[in-house]
C-alpha atoms as a PDB file:
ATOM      1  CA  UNK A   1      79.000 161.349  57.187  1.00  0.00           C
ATOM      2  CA  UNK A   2      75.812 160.887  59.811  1.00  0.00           C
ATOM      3  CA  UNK A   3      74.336 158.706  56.841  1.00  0.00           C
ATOM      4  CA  UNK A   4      77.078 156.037  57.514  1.00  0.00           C
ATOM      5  CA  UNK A   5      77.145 155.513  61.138  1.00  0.00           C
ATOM      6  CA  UNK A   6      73.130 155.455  60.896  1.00  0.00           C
ATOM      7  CA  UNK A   7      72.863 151.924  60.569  1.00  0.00           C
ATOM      8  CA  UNK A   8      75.454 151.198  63.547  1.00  0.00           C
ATOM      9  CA  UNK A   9      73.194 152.716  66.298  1.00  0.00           C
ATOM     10  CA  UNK A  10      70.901 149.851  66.369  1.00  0.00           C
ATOM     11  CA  UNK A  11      73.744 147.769  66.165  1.00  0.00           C
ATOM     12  CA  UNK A  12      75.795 148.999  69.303  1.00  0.00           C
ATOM     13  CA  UNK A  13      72.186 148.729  70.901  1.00  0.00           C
ATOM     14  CA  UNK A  14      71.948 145.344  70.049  1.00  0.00           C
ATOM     15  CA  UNK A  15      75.138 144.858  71.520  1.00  0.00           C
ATOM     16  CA  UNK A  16      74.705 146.600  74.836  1.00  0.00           C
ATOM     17  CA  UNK A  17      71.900 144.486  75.507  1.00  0.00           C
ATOM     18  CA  UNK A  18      73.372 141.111  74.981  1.00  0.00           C
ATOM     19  CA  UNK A  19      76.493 142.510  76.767  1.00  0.00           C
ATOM     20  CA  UNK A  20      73.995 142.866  79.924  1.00  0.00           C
ATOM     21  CA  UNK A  21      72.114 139.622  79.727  1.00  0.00           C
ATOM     22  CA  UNK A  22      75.480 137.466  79.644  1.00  0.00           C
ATOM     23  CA  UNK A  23      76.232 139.313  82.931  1.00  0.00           C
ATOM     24  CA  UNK A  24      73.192 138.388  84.282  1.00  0.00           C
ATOM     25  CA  UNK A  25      72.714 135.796  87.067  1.00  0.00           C
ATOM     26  CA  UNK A  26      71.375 132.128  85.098  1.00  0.00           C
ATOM     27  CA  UNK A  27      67.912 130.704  85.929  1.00  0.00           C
ATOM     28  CA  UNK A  28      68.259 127.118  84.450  1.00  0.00           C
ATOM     29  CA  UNK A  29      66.996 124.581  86.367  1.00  0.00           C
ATOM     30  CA  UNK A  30      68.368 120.776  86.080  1.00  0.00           C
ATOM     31  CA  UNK A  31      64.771 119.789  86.230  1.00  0.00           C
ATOM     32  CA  UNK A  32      65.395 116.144  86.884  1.00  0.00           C
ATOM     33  CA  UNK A  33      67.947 115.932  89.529  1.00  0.00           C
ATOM     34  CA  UNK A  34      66.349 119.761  90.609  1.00  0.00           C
ATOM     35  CA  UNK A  35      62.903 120.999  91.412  1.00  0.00           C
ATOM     36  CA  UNK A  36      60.962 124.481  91.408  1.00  0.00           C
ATOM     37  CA  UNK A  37      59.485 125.103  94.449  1.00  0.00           C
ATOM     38  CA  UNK A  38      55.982 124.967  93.214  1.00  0.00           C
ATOM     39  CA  UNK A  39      53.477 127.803  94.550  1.00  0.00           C
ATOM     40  CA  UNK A  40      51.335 126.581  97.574  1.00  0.00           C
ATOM     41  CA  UNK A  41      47.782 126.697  96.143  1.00  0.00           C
ATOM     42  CA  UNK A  42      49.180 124.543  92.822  1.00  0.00           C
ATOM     43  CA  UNK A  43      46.632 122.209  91.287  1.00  0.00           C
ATOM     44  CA  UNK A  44      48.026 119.246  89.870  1.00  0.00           C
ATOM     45  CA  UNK A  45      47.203 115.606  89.807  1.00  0.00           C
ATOM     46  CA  UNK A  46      43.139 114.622  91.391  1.00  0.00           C
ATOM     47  CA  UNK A  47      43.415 112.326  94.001  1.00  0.00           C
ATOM     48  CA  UNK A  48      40.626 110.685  95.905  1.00  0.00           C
ATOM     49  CA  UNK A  49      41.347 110.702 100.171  1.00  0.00           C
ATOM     50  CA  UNK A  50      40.298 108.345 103.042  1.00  0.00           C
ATOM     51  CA  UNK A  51      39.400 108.408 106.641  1.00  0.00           C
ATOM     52  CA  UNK A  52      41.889 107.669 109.557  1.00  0.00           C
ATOM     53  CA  UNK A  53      40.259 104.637 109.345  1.00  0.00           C
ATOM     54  CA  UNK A  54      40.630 103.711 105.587  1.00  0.00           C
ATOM     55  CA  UNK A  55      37.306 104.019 104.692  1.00  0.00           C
ATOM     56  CA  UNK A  56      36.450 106.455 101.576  1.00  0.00           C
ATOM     57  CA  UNK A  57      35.982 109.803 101.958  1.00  0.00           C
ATOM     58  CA  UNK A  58      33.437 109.879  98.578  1.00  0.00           C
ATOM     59  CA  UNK A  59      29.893 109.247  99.581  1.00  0.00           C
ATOM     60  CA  UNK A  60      28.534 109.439  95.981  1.00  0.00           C
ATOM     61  CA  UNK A  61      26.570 112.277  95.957  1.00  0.00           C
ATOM     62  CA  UNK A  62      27.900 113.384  92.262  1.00  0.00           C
ATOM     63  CA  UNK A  63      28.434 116.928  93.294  1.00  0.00           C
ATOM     64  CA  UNK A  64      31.986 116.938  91.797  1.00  0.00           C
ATOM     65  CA  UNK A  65      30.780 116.267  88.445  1.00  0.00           C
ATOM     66  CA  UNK A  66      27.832 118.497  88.343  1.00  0.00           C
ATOM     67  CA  UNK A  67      30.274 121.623  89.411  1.00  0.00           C
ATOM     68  CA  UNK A  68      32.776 120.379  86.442  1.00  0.00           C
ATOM     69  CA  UNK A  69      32.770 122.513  83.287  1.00  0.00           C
ATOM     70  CA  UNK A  70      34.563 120.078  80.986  1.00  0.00           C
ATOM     71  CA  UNK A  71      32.652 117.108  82.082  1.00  0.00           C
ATOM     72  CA  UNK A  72      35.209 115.615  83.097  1.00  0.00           C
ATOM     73  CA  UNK A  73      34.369 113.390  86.049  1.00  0.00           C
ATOM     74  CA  UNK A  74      31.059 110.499  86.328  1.00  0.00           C
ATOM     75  CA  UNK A  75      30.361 109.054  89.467  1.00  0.00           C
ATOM     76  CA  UNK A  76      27.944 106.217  90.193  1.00  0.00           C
ATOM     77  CA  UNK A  77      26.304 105.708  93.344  1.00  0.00           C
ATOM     78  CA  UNK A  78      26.036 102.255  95.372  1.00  0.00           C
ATOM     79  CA  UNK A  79      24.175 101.621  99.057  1.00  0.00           C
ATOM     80  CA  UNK A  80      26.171 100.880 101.249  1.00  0.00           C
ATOM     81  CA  UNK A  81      25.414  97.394 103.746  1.00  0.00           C
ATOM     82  CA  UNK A  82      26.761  96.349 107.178  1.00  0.00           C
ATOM     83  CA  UNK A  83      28.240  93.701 105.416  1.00  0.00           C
ATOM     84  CA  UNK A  84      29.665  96.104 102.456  1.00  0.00           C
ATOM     85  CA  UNK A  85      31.226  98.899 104.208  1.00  0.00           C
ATOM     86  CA  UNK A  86      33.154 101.158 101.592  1.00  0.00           C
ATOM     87  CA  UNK A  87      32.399 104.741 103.516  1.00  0.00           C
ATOM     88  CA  UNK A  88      30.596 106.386 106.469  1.00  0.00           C
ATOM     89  CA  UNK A  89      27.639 107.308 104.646  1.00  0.00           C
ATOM     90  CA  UNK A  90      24.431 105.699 103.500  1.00  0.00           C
ATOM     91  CA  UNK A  91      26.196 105.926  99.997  1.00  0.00           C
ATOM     92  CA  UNK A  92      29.801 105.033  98.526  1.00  0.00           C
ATOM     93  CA  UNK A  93      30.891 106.113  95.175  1.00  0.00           C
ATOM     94  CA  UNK A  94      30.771 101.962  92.931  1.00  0.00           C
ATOM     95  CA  UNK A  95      32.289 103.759  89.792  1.00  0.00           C
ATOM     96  CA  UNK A  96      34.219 107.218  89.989  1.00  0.00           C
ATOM     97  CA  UNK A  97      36.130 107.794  86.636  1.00  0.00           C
ATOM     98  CA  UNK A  98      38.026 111.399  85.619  1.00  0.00           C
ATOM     99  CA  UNK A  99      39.533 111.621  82.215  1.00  0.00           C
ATOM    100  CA  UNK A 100      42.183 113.787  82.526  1.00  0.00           C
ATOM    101  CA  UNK A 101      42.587 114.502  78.864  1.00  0.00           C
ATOM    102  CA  UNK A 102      39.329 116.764  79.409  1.00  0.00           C
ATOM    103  CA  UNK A 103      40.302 117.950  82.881  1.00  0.00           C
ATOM    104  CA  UNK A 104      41.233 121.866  83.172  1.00  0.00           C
ATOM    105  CA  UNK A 105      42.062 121.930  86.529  1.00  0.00           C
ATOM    106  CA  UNK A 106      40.157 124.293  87.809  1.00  0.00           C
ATOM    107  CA  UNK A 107      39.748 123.062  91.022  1.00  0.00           C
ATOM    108  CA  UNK A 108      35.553 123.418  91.010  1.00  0.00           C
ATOM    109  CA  UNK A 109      35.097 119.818  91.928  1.00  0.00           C
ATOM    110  CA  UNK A 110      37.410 119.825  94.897  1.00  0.00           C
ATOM    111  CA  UNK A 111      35.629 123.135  96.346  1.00  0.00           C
ATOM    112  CA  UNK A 112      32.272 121.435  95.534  1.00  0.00           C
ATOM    113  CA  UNK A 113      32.676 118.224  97.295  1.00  0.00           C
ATOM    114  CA  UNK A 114      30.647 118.467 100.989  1.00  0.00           C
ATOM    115  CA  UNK A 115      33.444 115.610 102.555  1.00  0.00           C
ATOM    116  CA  UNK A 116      36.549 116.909 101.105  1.00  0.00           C
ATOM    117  CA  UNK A 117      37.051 114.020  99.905  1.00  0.00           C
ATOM    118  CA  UNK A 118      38.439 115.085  96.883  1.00  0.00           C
ATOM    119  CA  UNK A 119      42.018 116.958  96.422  1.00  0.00           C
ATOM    120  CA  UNK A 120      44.764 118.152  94.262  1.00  0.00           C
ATOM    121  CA  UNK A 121      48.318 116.894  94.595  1.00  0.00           C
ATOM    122  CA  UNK A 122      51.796 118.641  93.664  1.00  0.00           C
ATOM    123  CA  UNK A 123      51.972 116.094  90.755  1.00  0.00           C
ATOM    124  CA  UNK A 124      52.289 117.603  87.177  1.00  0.00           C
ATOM    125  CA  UNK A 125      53.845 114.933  85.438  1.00  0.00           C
ATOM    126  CA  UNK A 126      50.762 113.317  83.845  1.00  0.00           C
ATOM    127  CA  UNK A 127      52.179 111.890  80.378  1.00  0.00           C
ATOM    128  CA  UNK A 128      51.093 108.665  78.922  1.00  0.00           C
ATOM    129  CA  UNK A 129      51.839 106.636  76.113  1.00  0.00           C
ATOM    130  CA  UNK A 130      47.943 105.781  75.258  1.00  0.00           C
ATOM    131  CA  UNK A 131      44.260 107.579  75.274  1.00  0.00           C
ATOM    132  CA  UNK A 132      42.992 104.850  77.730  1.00  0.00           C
ATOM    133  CA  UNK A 133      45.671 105.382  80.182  1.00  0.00           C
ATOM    134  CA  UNK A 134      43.970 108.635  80.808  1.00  0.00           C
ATOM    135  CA  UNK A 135      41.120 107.984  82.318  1.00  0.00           C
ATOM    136  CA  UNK A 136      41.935 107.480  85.900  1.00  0.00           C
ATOM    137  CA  UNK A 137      39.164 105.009  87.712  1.00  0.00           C
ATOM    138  CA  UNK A 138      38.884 104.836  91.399  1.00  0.00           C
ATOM    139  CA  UNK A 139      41.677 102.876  92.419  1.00  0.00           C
ATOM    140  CA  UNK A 140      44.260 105.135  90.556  1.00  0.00           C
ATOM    141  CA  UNK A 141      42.505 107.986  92.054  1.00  0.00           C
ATOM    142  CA  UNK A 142      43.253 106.218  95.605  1.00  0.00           C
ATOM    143  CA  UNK A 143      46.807 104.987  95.518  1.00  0.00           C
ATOM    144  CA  UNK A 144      49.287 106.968  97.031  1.00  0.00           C
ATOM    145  CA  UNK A 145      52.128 107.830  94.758  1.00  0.00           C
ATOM    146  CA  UNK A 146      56.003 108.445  95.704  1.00  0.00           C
ATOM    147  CA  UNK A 147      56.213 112.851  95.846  1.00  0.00           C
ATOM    148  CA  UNK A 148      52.444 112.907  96.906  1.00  0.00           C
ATOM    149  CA  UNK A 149      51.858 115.717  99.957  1.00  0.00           C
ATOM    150  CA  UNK A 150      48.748 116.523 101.273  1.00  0.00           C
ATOM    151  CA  UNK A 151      48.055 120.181 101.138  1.00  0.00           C
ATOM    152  CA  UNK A 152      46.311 122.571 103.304  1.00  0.00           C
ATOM    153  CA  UNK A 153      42.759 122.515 103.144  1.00  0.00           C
ATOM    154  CA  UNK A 154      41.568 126.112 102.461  1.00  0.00           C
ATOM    155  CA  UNK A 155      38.582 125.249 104.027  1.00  0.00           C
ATOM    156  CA  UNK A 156      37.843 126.855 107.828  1.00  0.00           C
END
């Protein structure tokens, strides 16, 4: 007789443990219309910021993308003139390209920069429809986008 209800132990197990998860409160999210409160230190999108003023932070020193693993970023220098004033420096950055298809957001390159000039948004919505579209040059790095916040910067 213990031979036949053998196989119905796992089975009423089984049971009691769906019977508990039905009860249990839901965690779906209606992520379009409804959003997770992200955690504060979340690294998302790269964005390049500006002075009060609106001239670049970026002076072109290159430090981002010698503290990137994946080799992600490439930054080329220009002088700066009176006439050509881009940032406070002697420097500006002429080219500044980050493909985000090799990015791992690690953050290195925003601790590395001297002028905080470079940060990470709340954005994680970074699809595409082509390769190209990827790599984000200077002025995409600049514009400001509709759910952008600045965050705190860790920095004393």
């Amino acid at each position: 007789m213990a031979r036949l209800f053998r196989p119905i132990k796992p089975l009423l197990e089984g049971l009691g443990i769906t019977a508990k998860h039905i009860t249990a409160r839901k965690v779906t999210v209606q992520y379009p219309e409804q959003r997770r409160k992200l955690p504060k230190r979340f690294r998302g999108r790269l964005y390049l910021r500006r002075w009060d003023n609106g001239l670049e932070r970026c002076v072109g020193c290159s430090l981002c993308a010698g503290a990137c693993p994946a080799e992600a970023i490439y930054v080329e220098a220009a002088a700066n003139t009176e006439e050509h004033r881009v940032s406070p420096g002697e420097r500006y950055a002429k080219v500044y390209k980050i493909n985000m298809l090799r990015c791992i957001f690690c953050g290195y390159c925003v601790e590395a920069c001297p002028v905080r000039a470079l940060g990470m948004s709340d954005i994680f919505e970074l699809s595409d429809y082509s390769r190209g579209d990827f790599i984000y040059d200077k002025e995409r790095l600049l514009e400001p986008t509709p759910n952008f916040f600045e965050k705190e910067d860790p920095s004393p």
